[in-house]
PDB file of N, CA and C in Angstrom:
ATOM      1  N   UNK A   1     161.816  32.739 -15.799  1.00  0.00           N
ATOM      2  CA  UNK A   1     162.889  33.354 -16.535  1.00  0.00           C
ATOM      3  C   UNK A   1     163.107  32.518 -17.790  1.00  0.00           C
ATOM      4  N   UNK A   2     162.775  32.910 -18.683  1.00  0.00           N
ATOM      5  CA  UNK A   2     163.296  32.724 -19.982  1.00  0.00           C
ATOM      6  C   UNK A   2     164.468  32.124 -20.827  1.00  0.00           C
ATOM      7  N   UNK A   3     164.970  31.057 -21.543  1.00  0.00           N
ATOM      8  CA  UNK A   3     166.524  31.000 -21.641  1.00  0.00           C
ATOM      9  C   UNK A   3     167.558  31.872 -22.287  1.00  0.00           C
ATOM     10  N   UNK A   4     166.793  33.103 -22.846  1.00  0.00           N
ATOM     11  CA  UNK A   4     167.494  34.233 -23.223  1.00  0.00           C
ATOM     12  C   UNK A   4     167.680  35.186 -22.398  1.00  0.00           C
ATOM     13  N   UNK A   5     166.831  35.043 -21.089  1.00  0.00           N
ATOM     14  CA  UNK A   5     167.019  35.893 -20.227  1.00  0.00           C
ATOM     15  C   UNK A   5     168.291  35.781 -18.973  1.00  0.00           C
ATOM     16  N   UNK A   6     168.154  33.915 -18.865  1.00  0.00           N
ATOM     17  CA  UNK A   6     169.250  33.357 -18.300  1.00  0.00           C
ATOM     18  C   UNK A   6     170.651  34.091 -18.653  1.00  0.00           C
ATOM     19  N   UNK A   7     170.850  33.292 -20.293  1.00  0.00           N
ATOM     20  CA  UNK A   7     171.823  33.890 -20.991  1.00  0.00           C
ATOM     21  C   UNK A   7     172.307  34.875 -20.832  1.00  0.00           C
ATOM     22  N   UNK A   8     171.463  36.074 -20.819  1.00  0.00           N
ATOM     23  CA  UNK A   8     171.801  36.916 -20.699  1.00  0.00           C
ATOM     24  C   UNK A   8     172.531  37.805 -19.426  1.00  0.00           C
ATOM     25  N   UNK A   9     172.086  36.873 -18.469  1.00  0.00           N
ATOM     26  CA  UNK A   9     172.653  37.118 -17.139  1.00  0.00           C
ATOM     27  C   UNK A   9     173.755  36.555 -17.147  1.00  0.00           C
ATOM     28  N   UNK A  10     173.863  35.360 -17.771  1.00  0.00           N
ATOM     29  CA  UNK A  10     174.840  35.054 -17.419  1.00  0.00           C
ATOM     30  C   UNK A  10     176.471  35.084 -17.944  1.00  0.00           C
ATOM     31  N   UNK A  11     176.007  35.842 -19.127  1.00  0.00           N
ATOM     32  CA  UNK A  11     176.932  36.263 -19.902  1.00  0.00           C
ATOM     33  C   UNK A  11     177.366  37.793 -19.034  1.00  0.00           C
ATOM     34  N   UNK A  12     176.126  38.585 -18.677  1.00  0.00           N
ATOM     35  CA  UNK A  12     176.690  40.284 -17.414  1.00  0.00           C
ATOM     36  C   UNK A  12     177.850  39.570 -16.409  1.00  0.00           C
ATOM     37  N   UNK A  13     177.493  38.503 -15.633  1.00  0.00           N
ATOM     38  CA  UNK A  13     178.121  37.666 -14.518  1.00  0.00           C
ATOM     39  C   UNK A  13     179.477  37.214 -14.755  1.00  0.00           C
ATOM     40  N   UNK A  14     179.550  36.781 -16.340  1.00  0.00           N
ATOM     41  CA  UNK A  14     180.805  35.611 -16.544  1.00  0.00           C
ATOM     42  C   UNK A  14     182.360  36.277 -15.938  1.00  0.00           C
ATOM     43  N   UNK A  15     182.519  37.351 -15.960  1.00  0.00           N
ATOM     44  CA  UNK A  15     183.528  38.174 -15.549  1.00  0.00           C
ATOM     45  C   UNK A  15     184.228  38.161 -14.460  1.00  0.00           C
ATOM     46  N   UNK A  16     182.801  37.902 -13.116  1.00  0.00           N
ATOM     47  CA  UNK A  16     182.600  38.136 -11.539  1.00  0.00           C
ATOM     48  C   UNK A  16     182.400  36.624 -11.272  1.00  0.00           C
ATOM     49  N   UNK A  17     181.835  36.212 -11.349  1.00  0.00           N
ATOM     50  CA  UNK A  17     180.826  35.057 -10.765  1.00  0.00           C
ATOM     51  C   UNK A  17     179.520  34.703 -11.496  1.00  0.00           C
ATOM     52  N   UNK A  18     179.744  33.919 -11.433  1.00  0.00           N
ATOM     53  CA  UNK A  18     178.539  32.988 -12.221  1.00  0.00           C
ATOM     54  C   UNK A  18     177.446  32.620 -11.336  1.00  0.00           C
ATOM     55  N   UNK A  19     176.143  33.496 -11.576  1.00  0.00           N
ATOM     56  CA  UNK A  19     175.353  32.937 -10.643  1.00  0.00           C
ATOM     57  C   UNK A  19     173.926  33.730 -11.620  1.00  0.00           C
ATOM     58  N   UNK A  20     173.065  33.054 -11.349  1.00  0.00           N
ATOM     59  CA  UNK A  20     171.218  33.488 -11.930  1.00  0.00           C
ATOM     60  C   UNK A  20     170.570  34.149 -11.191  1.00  0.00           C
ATOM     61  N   UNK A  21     170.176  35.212 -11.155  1.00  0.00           N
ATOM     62  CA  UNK A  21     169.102  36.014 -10.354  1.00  0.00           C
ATOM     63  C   UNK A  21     168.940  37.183 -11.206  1.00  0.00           C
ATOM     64  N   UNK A  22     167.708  37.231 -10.772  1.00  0.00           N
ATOM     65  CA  UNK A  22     167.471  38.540 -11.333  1.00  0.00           C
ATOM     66  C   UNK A  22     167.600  39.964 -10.168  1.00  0.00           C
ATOM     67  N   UNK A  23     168.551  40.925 -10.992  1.00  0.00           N
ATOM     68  CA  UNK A  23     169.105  42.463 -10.319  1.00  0.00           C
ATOM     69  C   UNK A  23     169.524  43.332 -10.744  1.00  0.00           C
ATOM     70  N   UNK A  24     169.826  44.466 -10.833  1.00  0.00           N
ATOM     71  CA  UNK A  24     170.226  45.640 -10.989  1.00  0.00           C
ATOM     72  C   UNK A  24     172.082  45.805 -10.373  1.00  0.00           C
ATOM     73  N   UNK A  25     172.419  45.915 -11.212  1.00  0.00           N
ATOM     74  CA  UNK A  25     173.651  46.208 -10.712  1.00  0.00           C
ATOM     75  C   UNK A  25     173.544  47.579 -10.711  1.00  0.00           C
ATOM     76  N   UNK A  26     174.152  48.098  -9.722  1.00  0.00           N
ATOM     77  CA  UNK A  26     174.716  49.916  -9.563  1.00  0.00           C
ATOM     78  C   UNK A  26     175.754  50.215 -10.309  1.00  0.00           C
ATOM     79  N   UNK A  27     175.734  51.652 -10.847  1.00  0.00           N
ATOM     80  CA  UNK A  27     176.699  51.960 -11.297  1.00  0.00           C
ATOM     81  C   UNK A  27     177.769  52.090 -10.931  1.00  0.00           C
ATOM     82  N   UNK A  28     178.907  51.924 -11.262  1.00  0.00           N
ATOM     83  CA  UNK A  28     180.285  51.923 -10.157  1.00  0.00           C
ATOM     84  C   UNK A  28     180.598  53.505 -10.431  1.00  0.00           C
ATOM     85  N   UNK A  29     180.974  53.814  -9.228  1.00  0.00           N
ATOM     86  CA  UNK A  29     181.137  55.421  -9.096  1.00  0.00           C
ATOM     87  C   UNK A  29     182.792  55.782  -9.164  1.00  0.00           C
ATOM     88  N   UNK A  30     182.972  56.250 -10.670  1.00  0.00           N
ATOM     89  CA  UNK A  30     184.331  56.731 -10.552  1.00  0.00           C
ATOM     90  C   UNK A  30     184.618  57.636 -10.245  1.00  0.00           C
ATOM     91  N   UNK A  31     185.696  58.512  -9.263  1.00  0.00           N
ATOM     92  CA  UNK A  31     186.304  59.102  -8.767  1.00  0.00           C
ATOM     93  C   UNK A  31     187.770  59.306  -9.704  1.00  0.00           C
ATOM     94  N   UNK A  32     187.534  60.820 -10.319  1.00  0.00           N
ATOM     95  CA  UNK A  32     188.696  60.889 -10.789  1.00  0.00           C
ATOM     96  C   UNK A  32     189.592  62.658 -10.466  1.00  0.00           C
ATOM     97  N   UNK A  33     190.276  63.016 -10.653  1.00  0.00           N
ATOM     98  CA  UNK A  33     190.824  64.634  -9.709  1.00  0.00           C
ATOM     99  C   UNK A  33     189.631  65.731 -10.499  1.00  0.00           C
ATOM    100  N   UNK A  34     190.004  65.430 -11.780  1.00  0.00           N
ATOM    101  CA  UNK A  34     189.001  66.506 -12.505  1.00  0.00           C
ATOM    102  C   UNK A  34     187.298  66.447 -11.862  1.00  0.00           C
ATOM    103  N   UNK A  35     187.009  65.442 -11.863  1.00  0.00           N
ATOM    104  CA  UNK A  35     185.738  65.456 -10.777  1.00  0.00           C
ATOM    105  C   UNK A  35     185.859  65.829  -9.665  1.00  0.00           C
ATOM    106  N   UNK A  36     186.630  65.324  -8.847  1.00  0.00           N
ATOM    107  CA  UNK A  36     186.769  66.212  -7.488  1.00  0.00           C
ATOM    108  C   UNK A  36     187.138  67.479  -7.708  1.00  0.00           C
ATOM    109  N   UNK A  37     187.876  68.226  -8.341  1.00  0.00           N
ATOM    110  CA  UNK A  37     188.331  69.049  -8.689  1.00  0.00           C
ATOM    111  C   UNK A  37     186.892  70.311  -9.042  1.00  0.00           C
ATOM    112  N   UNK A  38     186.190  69.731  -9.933  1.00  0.00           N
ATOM    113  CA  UNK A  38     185.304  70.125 -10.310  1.00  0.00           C
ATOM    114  C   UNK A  38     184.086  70.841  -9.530  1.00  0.00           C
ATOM    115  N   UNK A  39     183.823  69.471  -8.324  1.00  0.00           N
ATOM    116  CA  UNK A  39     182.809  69.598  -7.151  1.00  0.00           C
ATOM    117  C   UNK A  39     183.412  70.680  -6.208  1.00  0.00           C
ATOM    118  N   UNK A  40     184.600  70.587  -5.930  1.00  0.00           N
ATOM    119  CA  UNK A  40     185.242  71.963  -5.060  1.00  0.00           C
ATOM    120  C   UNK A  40     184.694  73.004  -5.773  1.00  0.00           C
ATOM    121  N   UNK A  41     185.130  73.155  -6.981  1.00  0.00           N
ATOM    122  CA  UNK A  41     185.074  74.443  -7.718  1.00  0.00           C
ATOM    123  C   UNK A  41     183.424  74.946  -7.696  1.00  0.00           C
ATOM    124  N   UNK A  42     182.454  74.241  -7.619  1.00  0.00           N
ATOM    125  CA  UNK A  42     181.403  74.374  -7.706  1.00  0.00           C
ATOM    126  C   UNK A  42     180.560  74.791  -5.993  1.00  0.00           C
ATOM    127  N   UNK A  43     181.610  74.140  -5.149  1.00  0.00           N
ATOM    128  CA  UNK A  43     180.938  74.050  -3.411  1.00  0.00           C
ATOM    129  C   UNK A  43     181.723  75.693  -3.221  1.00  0.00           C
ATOM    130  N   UNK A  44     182.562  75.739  -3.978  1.00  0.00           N
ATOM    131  CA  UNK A  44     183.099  77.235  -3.554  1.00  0.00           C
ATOM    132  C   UNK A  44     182.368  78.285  -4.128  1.00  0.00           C
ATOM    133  N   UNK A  45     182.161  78.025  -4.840  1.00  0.00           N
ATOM    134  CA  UNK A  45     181.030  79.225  -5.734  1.00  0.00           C
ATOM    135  C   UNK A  45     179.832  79.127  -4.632  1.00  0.00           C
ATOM    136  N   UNK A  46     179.520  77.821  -4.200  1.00  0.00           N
ATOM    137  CA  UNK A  46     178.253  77.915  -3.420  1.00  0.00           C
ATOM    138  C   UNK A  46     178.535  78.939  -1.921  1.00  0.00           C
ATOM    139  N   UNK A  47     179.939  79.063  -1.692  1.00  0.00           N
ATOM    140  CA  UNK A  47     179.900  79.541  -0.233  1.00  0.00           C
ATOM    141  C   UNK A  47     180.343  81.351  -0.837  1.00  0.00           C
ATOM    142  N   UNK A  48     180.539  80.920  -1.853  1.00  0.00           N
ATOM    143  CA  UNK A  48     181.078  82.781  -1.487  1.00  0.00           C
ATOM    144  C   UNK A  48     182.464  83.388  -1.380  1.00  0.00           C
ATOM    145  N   UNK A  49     183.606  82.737  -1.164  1.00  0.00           N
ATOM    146  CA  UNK A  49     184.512  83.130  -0.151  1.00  0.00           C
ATOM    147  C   UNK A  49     185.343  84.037  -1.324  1.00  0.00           C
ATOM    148  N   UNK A  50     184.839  83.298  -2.719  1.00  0.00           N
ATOM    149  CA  UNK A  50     186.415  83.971  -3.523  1.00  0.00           C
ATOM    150  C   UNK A  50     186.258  85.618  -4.100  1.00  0.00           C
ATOM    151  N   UNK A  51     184.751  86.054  -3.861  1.00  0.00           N
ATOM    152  CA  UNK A  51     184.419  87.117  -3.978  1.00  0.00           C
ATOM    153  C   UNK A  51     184.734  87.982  -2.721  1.00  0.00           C
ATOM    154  N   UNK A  52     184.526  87.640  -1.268  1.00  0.00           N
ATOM    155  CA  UNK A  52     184.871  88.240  -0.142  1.00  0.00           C
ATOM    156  C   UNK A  52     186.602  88.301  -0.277  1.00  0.00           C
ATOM    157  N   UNK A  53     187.095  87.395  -0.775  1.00  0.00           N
ATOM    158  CA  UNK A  53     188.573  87.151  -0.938  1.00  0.00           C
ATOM    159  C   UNK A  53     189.233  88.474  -2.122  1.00  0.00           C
ATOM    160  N   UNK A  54     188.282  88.232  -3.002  1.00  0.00           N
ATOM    161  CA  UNK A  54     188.371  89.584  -4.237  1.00  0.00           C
ATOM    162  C   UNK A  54     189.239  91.157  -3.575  1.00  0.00           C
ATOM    163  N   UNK A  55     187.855  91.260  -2.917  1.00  0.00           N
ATOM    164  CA  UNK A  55     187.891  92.854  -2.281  1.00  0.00           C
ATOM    165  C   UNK A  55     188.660  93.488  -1.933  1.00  0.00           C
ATOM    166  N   UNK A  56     190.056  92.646  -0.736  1.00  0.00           N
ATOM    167  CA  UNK A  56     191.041  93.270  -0.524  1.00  0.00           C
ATOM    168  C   UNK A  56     191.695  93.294  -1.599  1.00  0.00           C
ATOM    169  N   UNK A  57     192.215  92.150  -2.158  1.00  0.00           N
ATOM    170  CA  UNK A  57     193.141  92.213  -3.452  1.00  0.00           C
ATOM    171  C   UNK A  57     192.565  93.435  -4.424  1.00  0.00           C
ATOM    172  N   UNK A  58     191.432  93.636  -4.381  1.00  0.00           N
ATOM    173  CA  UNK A  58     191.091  94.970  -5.923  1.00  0.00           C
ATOM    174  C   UNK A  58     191.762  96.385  -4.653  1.00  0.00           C
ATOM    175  N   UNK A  59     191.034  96.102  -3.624  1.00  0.00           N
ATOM    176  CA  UNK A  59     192.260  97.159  -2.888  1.00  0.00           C
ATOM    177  C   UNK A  59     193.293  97.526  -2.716  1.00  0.00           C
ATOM    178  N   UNK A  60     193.580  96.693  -3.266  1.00  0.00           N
ATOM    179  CA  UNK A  60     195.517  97.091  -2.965  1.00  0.00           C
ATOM    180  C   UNK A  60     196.488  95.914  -2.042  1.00  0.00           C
ATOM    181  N   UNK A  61     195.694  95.013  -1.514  1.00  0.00           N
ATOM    182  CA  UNK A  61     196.433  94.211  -0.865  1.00  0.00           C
ATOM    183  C   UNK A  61     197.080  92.997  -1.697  1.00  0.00           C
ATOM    184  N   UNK A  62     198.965  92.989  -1.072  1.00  0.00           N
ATOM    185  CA  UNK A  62     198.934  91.380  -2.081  1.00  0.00           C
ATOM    186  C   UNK A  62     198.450  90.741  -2.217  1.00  0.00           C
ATOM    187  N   UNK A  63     197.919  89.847  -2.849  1.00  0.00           N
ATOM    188  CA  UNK A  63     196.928  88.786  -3.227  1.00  0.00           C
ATOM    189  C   UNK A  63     197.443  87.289  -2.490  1.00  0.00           C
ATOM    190  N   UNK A  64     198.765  87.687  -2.741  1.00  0.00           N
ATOM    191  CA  UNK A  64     199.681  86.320  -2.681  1.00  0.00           C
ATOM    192  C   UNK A  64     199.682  86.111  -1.175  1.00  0.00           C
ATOM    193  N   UNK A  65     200.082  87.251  -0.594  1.00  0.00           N
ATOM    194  CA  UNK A  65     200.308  87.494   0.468  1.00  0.00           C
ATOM    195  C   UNK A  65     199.297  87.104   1.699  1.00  0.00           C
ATOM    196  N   UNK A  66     197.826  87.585   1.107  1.00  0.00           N
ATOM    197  CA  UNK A  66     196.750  87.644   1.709  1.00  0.00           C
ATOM    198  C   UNK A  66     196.439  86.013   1.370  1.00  0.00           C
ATOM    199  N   UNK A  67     196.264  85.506   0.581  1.00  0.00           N
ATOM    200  CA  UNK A  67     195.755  84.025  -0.143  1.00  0.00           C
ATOM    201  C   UNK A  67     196.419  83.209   1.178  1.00  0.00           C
ATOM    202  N   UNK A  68     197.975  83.429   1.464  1.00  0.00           N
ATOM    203  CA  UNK A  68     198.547  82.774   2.144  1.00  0.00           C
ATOM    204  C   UNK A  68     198.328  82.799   3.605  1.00  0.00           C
ATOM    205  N   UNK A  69     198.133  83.716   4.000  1.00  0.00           N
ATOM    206  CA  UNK A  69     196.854  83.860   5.148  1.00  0.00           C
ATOM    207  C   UNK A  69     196.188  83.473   5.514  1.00  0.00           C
ATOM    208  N   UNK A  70     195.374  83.778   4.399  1.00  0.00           N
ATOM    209  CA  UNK A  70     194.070  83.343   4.471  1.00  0.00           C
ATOM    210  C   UNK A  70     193.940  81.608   4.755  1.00  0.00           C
ATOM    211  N   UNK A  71     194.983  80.922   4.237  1.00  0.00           N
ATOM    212  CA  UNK A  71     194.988  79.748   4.420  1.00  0.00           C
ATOM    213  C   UNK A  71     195.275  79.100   5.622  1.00  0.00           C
ATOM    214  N   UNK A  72     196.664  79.767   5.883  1.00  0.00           N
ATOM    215  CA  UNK A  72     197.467  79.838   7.159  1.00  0.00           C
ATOM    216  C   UNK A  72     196.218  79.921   8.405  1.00  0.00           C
ATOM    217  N   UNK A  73     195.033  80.653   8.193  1.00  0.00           N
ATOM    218  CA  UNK A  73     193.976  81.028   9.287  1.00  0.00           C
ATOM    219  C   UNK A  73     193.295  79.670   9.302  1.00  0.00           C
ATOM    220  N   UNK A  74     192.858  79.281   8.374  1.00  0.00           N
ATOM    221  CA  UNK A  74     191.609  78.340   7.803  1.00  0.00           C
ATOM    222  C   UNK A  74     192.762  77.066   8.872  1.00  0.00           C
ATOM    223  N   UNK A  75     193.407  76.565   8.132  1.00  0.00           N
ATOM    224  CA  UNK A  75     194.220  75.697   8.384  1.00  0.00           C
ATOM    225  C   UNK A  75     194.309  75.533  10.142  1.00  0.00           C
ATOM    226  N   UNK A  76     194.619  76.574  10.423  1.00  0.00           N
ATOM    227  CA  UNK A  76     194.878  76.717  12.161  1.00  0.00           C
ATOM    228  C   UNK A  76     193.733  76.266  12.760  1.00  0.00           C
ATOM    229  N   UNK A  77     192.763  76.925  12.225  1.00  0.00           N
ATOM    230  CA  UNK A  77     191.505  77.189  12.722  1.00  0.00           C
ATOM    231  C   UNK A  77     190.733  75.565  12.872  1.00  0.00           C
ATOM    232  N   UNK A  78     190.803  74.988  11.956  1.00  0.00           N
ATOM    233  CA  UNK A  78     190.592  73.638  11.831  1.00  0.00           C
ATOM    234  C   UNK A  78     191.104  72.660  12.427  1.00  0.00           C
ATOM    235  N   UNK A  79     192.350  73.083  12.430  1.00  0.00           N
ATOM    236  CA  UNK A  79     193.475  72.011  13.495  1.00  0.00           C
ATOM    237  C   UNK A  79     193.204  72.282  14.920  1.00  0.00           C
ATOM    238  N   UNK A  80     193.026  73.678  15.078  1.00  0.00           N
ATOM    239  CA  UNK A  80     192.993  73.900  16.237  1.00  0.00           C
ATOM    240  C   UNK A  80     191.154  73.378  16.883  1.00  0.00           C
ATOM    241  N   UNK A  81     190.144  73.500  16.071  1.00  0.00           N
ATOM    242  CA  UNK A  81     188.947  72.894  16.613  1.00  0.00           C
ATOM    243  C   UNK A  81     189.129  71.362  16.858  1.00  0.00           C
ATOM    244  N   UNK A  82     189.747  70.908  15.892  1.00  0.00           N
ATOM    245  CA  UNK A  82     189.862  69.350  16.001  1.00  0.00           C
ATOM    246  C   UNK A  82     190.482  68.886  17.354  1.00  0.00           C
ATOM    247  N   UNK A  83     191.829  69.465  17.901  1.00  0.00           N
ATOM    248  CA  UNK A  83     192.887  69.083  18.872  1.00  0.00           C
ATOM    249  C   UNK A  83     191.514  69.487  20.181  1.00  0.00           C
ATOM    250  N   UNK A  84     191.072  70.915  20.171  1.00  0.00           N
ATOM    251  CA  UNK A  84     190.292  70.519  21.335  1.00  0.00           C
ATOM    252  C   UNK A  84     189.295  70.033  21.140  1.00  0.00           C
ATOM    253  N   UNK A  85     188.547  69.349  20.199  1.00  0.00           N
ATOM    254  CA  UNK A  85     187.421  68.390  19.933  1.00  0.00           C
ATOM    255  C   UNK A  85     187.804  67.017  20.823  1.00  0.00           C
ATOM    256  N   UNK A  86     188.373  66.529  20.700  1.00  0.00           N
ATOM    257  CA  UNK A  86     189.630  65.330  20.449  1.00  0.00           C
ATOM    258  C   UNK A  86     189.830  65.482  22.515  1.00  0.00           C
ATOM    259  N   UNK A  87     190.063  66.580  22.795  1.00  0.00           N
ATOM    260  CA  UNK A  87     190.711  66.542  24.310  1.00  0.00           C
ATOM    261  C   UNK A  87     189.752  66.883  24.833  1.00  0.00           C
ATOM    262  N   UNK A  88     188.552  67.119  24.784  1.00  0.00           N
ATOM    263  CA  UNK A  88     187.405  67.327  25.437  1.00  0.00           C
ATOM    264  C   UNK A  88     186.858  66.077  25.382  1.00  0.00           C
ATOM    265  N   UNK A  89     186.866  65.121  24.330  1.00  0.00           N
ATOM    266  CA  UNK A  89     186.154  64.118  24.111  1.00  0.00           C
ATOM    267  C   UNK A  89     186.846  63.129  25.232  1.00  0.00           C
ATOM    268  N   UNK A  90     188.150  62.860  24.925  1.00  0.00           N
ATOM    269  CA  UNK A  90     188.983  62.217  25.914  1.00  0.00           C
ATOM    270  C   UNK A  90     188.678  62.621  27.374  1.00  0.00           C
ATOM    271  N   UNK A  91     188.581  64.021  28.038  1.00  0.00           N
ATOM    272  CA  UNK A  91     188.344  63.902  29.268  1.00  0.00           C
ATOM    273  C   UNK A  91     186.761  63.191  29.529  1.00  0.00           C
ATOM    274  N   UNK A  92     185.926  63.388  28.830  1.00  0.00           N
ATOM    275  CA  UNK A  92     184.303  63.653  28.839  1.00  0.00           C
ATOM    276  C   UNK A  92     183.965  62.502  28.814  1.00  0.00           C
ATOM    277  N   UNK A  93     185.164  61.086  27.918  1.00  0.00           N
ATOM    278  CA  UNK A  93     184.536  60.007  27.370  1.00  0.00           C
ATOM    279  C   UNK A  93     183.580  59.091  28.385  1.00  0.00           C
ATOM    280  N   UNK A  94     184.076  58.922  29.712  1.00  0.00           N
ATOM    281  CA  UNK A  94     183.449  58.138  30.813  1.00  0.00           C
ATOM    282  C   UNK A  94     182.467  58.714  30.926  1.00  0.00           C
ATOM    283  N   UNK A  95     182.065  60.237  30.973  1.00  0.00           N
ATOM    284  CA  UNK A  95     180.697  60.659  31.582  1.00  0.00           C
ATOM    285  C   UNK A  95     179.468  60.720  30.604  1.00  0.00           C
ATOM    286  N   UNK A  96     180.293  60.108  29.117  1.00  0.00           N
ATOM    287  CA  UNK A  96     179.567  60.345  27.758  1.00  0.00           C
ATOM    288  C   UNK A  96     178.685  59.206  27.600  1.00  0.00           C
ATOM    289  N   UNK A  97     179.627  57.995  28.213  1.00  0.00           N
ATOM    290  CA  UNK A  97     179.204  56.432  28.175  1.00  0.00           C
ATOM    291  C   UNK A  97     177.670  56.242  28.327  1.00  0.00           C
ATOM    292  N   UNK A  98     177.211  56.777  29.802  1.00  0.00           N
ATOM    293  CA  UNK A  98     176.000  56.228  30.296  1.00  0.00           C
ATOM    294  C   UNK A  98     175.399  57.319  29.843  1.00  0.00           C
ATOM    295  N   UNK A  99     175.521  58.411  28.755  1.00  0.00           N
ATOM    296  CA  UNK A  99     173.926  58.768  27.788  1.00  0.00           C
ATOM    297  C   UNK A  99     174.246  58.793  26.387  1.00  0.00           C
ATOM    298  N   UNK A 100     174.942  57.223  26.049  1.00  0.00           N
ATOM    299  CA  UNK A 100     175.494  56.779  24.817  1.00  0.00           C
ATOM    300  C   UNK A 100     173.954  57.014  24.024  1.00  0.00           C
ATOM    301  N   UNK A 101     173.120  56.101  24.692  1.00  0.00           N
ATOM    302  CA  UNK A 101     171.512  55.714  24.251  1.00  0.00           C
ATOM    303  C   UNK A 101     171.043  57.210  23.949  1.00  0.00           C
ATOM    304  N   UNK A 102     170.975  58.274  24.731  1.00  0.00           N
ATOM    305  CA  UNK A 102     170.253  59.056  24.250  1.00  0.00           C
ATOM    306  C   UNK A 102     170.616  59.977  23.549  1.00  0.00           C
ATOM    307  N   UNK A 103     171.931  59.886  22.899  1.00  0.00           N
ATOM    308  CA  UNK A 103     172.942  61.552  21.944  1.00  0.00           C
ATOM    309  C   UNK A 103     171.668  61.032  20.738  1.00  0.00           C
ATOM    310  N   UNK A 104     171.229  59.880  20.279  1.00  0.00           N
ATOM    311  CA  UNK A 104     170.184  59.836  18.701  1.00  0.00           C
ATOM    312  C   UNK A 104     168.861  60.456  19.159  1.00  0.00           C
ATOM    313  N   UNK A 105     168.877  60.472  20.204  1.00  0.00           N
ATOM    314  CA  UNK A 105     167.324  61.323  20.328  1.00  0.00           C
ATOM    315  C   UNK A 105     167.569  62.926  20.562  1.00  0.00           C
ATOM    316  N   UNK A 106     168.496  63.067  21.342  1.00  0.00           N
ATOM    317  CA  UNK A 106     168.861  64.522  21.565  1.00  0.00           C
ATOM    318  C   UNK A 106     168.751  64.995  20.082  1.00  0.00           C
ATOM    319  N   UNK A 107     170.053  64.172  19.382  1.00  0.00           N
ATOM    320  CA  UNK A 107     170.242  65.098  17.903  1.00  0.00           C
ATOM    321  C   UNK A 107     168.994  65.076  17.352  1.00  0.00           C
ATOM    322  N   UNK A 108     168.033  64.320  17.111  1.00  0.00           N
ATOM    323  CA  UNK A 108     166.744  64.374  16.593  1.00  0.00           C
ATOM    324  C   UNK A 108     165.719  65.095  16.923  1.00  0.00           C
ATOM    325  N   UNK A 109     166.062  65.585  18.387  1.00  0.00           N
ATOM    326  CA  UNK A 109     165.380  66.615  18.733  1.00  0.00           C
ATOM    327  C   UNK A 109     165.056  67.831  18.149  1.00  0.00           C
ATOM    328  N   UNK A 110     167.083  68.039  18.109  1.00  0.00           N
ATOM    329  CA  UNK A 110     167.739  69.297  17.705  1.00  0.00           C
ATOM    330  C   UNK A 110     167.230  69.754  16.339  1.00  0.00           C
ATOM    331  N   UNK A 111     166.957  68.549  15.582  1.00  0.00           N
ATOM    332  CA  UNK A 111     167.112  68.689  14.092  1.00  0.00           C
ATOM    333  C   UNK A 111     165.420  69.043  13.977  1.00  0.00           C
ATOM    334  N   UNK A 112     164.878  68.276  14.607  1.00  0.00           N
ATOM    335  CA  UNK A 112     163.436  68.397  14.760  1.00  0.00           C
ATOM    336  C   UNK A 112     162.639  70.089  15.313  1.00  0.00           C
ATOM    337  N   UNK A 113     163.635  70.548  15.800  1.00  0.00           N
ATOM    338  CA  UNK A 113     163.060  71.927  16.499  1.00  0.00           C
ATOM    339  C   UNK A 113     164.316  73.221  15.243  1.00  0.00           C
ATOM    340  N   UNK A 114     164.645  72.483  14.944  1.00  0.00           N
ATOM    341  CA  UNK A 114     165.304  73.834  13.800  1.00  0.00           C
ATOM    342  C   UNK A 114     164.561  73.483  12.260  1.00  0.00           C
ATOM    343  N   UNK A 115     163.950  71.782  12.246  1.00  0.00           N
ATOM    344  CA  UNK A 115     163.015  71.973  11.336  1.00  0.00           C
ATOM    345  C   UNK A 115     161.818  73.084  11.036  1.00  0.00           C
ATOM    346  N   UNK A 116     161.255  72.672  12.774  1.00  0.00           N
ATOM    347  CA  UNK A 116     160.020  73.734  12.871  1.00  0.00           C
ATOM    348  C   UNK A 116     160.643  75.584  12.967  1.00  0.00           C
ATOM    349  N   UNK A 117     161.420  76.025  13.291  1.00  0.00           N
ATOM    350  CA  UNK A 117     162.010  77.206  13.503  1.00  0.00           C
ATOM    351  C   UNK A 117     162.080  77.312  11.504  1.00  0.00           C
ATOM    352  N   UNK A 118     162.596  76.549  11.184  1.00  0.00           N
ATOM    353  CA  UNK A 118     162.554  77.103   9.394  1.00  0.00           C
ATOM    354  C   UNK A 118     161.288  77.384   8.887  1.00  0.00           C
ATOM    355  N   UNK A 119     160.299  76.330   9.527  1.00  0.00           N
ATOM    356  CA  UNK A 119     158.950  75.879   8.723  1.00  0.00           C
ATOM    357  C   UNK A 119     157.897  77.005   9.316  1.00  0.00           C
ATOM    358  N   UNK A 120     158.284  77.442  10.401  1.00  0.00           N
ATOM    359  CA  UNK A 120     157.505  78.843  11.009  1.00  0.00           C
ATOM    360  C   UNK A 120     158.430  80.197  10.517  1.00  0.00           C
ATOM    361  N   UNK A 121     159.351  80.323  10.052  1.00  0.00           N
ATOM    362  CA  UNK A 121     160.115  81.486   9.350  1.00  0.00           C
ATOM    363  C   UNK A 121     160.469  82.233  11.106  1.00  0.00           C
ATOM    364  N   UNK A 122     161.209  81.253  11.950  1.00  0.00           N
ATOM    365  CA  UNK A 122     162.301  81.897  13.118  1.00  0.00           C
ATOM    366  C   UNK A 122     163.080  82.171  12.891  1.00  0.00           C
ATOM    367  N   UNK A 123     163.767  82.343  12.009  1.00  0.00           N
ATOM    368  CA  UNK A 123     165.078  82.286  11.895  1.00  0.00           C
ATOM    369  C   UNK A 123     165.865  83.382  12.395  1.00  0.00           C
TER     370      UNK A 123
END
């Protein structure tokens, strides 16, 4: 390493810590609403929903009415998978213990046989 190359590190470092090596720092990943904001807006376009959501409203249904619903469902629906996720797990946990070792092979199985089901067109 070079003494301009030193320098130069060690001037990136002086901020943090002072130390010589040669590396790559990562970019620090900012998180700001308009970005999140953004990625929703974009994962929703990917699923579809605000066009299925459209249809009644061009029909005649409140919008407001229905929106609120519609949420009211989602919302339940989620809470309600979680609570019995959660109380199944709790009764199940002791009998879950002794095939702790094998849930990474099962899932790899799983993932492994819906690979081939795509890659042969099963679907």
């Amino acid at each position: 390493m070079t003494s301009m190359e030193v320098s130069t590190y060690m001037n990136i470092h002086t901020q943090i810590l002072e130390h010589i090596h040669k590396h790559r720092h990562t970019k620090k990943l900012f998180l700001s609403l308009t970005g999140i904001a953004s990625f929703a807006f974009i994962l929703g376009f990917a699923h579809g929903e605000e066009f299925a959501l459209l249809v009644p409203a061009i029909g005649g249904i409140d919008p407001l009415i229905f929106m609120l619903t519609y949420a009211a469902a989602v919302m339940a629906a989620l809470i309600g998978v979680t609570l019995i996720a959660t109380r199944v797990y709790s009764e199940m946990k002791e009998k879950l213990k002794k095939y702790g070792g094998l849930i990474p092979r099962i899932s790899g199985m799983v993932l492994l046989v819906t690979a081939m089901s795509f890659f042969l067109g099963l679907r």
